[in-house]
Protein backbone atom coordinates (compact mmCIF):
# COMPACT_ATOMS: atom_id res chain seq x y z
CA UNK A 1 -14.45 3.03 -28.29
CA UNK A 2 -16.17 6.03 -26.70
CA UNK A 3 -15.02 9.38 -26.55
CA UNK A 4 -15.39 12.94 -25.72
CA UNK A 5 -14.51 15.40 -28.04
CA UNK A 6 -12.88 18.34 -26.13
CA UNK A 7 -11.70 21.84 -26.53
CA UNK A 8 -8.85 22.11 -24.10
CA UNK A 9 -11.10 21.71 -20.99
CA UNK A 10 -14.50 21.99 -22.46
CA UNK A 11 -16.30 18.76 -23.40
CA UNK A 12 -17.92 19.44 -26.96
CA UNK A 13 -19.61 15.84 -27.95
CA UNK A 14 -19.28 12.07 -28.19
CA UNK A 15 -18.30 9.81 -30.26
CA UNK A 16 -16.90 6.75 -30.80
CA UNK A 17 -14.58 5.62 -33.11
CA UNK A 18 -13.53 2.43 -34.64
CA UNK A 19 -10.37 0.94 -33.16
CA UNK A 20 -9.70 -1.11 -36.60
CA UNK A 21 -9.87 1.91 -38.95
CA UNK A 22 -9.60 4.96 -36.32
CA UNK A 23 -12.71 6.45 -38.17
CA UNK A 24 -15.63 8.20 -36.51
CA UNK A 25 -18.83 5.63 -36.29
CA UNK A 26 -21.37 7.58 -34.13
CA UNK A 27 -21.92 11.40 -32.60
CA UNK A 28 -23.90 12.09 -29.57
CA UNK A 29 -24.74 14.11 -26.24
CA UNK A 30 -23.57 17.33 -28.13
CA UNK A 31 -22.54 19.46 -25.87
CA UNK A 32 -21.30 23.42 -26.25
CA UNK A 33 -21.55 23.55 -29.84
CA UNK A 34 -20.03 26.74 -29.91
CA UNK A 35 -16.28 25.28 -29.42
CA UNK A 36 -16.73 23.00 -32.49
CA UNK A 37 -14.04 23.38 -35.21
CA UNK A 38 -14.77 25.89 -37.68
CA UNK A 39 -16.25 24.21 -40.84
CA UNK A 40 -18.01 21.17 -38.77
CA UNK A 41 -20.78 22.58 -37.86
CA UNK A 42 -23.30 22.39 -40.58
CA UNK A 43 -26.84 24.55 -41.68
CA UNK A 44 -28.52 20.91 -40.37
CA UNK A 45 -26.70 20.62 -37.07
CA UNK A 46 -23.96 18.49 -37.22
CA UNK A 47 -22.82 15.26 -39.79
CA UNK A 48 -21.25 12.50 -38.82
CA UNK A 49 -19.40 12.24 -41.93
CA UNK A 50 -18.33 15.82 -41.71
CA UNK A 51 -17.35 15.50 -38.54
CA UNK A 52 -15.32 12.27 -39.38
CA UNK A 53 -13.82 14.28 -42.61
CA UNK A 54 -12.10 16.84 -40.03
CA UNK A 55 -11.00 14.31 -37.47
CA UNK A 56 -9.21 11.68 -40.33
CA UNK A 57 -7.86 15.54 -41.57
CA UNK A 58 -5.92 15.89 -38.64
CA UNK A 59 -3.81 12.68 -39.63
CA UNK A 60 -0.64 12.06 -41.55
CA UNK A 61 -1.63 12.42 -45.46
CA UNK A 62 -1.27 9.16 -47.13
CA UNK A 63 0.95 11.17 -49.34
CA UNK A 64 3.27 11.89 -46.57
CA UNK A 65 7.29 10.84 -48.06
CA UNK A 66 8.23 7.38 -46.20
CA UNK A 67 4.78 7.29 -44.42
CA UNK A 68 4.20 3.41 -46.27
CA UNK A 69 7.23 2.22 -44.67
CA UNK A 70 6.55 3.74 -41.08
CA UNK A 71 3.17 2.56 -40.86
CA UNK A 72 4.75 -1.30 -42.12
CA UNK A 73 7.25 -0.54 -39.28
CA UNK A 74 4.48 0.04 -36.75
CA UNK A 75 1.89 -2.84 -37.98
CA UNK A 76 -0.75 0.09 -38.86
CA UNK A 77 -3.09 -0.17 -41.32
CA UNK A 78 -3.10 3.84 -41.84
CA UNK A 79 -2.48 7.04 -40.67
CA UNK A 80 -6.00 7.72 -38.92
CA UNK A 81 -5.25 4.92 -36.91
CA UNK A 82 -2.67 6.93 -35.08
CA UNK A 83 -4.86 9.47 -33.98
CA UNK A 84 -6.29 7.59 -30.97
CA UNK A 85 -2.48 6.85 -29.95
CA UNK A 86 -1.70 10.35 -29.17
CA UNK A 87 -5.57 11.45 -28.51
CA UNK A 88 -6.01 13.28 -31.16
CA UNK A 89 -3.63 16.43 -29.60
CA UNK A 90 -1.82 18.44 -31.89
CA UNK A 91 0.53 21.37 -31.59
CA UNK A 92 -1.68 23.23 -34.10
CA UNK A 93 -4.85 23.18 -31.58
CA UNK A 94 -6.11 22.46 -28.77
CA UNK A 95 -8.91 19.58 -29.52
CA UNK A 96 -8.33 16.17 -28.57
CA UNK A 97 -10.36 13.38 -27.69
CA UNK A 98 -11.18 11.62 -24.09
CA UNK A 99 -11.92 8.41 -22.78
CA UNK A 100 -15.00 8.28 -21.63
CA UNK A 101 -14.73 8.04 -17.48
CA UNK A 102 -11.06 8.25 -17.81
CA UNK A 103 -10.36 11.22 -15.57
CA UNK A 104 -7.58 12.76 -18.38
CA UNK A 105 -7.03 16.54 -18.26
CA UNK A 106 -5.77 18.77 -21.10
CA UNK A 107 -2.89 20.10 -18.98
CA UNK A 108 -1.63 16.72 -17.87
CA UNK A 109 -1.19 15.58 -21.62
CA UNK A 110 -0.86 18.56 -23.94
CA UNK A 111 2.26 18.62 -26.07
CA UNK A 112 2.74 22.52 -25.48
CA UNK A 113 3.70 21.89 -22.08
CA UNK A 114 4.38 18.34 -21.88
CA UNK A 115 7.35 16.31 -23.01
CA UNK A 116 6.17 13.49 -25.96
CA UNK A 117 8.27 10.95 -27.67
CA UNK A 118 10.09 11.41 -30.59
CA UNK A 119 9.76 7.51 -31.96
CA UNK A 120 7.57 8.33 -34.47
CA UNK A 121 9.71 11.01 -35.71
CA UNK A 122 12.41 8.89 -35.73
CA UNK A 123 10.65 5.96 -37.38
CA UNK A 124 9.21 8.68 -40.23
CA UNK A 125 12.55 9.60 -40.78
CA UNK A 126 13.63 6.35 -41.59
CA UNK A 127 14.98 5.33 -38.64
CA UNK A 128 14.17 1.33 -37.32
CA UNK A 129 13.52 1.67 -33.31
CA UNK A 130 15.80 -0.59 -31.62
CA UNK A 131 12.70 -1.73 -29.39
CA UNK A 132 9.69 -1.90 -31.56
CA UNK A 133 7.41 -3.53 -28.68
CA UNK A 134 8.33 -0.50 -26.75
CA UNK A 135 7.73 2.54 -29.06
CA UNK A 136 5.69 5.19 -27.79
CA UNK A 137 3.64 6.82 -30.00
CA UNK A 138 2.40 9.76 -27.80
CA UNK A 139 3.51 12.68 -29.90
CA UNK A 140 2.23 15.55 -32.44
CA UNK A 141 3.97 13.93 -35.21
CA UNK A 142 0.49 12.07 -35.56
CA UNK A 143 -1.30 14.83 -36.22
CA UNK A 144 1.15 16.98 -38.27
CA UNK A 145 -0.19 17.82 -41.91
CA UNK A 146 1.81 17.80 -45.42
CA UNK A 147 3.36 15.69 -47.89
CA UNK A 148 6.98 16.13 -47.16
CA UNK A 149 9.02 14.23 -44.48
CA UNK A 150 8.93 15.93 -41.02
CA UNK A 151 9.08 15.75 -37.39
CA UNK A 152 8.77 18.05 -33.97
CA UNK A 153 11.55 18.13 -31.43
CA UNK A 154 11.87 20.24 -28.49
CA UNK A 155 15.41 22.08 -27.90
CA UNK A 156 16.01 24.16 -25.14
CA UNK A 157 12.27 23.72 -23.68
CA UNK A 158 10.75 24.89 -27.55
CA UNK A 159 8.97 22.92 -29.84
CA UNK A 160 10.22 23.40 -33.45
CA UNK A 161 8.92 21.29 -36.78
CA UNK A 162 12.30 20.14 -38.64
CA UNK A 163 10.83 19.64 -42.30
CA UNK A 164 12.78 18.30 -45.24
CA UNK A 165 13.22 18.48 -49.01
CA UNK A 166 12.00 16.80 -52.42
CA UNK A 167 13.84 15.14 -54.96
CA UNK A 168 17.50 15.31 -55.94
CA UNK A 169 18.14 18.97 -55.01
CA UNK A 170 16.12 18.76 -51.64
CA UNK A 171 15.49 22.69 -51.70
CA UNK A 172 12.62 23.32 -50.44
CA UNK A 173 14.01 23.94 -46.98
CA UNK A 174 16.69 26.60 -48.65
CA UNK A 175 13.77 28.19 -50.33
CA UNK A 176 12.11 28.56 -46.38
CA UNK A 177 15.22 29.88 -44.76
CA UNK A 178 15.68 32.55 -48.15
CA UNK A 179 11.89 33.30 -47.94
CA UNK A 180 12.44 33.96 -43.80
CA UNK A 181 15.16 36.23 -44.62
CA UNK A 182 13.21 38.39 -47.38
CA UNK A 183 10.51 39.06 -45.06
CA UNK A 184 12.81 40.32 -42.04
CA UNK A 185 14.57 42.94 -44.61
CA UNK A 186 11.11 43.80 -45.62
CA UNK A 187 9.71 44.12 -41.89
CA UNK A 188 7.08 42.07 -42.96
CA UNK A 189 5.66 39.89 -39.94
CA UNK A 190 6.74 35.87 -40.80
CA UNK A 191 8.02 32.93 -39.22
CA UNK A 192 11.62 32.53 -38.71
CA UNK A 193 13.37 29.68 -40.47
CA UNK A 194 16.55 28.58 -40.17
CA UNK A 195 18.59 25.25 -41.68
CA UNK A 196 20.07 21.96 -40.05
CA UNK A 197 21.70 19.29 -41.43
CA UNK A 198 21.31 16.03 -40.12
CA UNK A 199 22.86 12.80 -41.76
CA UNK A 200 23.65 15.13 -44.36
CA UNK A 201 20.33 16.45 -45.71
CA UNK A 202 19.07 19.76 -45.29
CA UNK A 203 15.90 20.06 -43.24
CA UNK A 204 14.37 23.63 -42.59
CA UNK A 205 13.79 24.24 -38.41
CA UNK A 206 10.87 26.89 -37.09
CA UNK A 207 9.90 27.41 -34.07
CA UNK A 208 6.20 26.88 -32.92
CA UNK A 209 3.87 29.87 -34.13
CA UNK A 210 0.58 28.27 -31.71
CA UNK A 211 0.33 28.76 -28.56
CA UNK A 212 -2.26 27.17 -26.11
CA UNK A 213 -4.51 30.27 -26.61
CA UNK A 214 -4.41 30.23 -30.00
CA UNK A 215 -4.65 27.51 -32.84
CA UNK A 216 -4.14 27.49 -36.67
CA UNK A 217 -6.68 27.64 -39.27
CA UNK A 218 -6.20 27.07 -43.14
CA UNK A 219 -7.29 29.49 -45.41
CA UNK A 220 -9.35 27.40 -47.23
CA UNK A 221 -10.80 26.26 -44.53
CA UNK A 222 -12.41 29.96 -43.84
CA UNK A 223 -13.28 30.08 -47.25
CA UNK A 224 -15.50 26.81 -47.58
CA UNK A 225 -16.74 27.55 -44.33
CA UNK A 226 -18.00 31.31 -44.09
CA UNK A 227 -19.90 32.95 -47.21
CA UNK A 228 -17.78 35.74 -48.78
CA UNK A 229 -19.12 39.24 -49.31
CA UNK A 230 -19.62 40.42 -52.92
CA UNK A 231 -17.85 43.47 -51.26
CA UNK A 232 -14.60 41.17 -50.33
CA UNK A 233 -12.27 39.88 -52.45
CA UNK A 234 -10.48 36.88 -52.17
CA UNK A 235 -7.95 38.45 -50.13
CA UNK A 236 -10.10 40.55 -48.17
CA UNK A 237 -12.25 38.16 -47.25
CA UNK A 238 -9.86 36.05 -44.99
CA UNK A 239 -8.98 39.41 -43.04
CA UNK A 240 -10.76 39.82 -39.66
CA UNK A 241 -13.94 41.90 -39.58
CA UNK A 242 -13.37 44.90 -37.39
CA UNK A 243 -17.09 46.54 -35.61
C-alpha cells in the first residue's frame, strides 16, 4: 500500500509498504528532505533499507514481555505489522505515515491531542478483549519501545506510560520512583515517577516528557549518526553546540 511519510503536516516521501509483513518495499517522490529522521538520511541520499530499519524501529521489540501471546491474540504475524494500524504515530514524535489521497491530517489523528484506545494495552497486559472482532488498535502502544511490559493511558486529560517489572521481585519500577526522588533532592532536572498497583503488581507511572513541538531522540542514535569531535568526549558530544 502507498504512503506518505509525514512530519506532522509536512509530506517528506513515499513509500509503500507490505501489508503481509508491514515492511518498507519502495521509496519515492522525496520530498523536503530536511524533516527526515535523524540517522536516515545517508552520504548517498537515502536507502531503502535504512529507511525500513527506522520505520520496523518504531515497533514493539520482539523482546517485548507477553508480546508472543498478544500478537496470537490479535492474529499478527509481528510487531511491524501494527504500525500501519495506528499510522505509524507515536507519542515520542511526530512522523506518521498517510494514505495516499486519503485527505488525513496530523491534528485530526495525533495521540497528543486525540483520545486512542487502550485494547492493545489491555491485551499486552494480559488481558483477553471481550470482543476480539471489535478491538481497535489505534493507539501509541504500537509504537512504544522496550522490553518490559507497558502501556499509555490518559488520566485527567494527560498521557502517562504505566511500565512494569522483571522477574520475581518486579523492582524495576521501585528503582524509577527512588531514582525520581534522588534527582528532586538533588535539583537535578528528571522525570517524575511515581508507583501504582494494579492487580497487585507494581508498575512505575510518568507523565509524557514530548510534546507536539518536540520529539525524543536516543543517544545512540546521535552518536551513529553525527561524527564526534576529537575535541568531544563521549559526553560532550551529545550536548548541543552553542554559536
Amino acid at each position: 500500500m502507498d504512503y506518505m511519510l509525514m512530519h506532522k503536516n509536512v509530506p517528506v516521501v513515499d513509500m509503500e509498504i507490505l501489508p503481509d509483513t508491514g515492511r518498507i518495499v519502495d521509496l519515492f517522490n522525496q520530498q523536503n528532505p530536511e524533516h527526515l529522521p535523524l540517522g536516515v538520511k545517508t552520504k548517498d541520499g537515502m536507502s531503502r533499507k535504512v529507511m525500513d530499519d527506522w520505520w520496523t524501529g518504531r515497533s514493539i521489540p520482539a523482546s517485548r514481555d507477553g508480546i508472543r501471546e498478544a500478537l496470537e491474540t490479535l492474529g499478527i504475524g509481528n510487531t511491524s505489522m501494527l504500525l500501519e494500524k495506528c499510522y505509524g504515530l507515536s507519542l515520542s514524535d511526530q512522523y506518521w505515515i498517510c494514505p495516499k489521497a486519503s485527505g488525513l491530517k496530523w491534528s485530526d489523528i495525533n495521540f497528543f491531542h486525540n483520545d486512542f484506545s487502550k485494547d492493545l494495552g489491555e491485551i499486552l497486559f494480559g488481558r483477553e478483549p471481550a470482543d476480539l472482532a471489535h478491538v481497535s488498535l489505534m493507539s501509541p502502544d504500537n509504537t512504544s519501545d522496550g522490553w518490559l511490559r507497558k502501556k499509555w493511558i490518559i488520566a485527567e486529560g494527560k498521557r502517562f506510560l504505566m511500565k512494569g517489572g522483571s522477574g520475581v521481585y518486579r523492582q524495576e519500577p521501585f528503582n524509577e520512583v527512588i531514582a525520581s526522588a534522588v534527582m528532586l533532592r538533588l535539583c537535578i532536572p528528571h522525570v517524575a515517577y511515581t508507583l501504582t498497583f494494579e492487580v497487585g503488581k507494581p508498575y512505575s507511572l510518568c507523565e509524557n516528557f514530548i510534546t507536539p513541538d518536540n520529539e525524543l531522540i536516543p543517544a545512540w542514535r546521535v552518536k551513529e549518526s553525527i561524527k564526534k569531535d576529537n575535541r568531544d568526549s563521549e559526553y560532550t558530544h551529545l550536548l548541543p553546540k552553542l554559536p
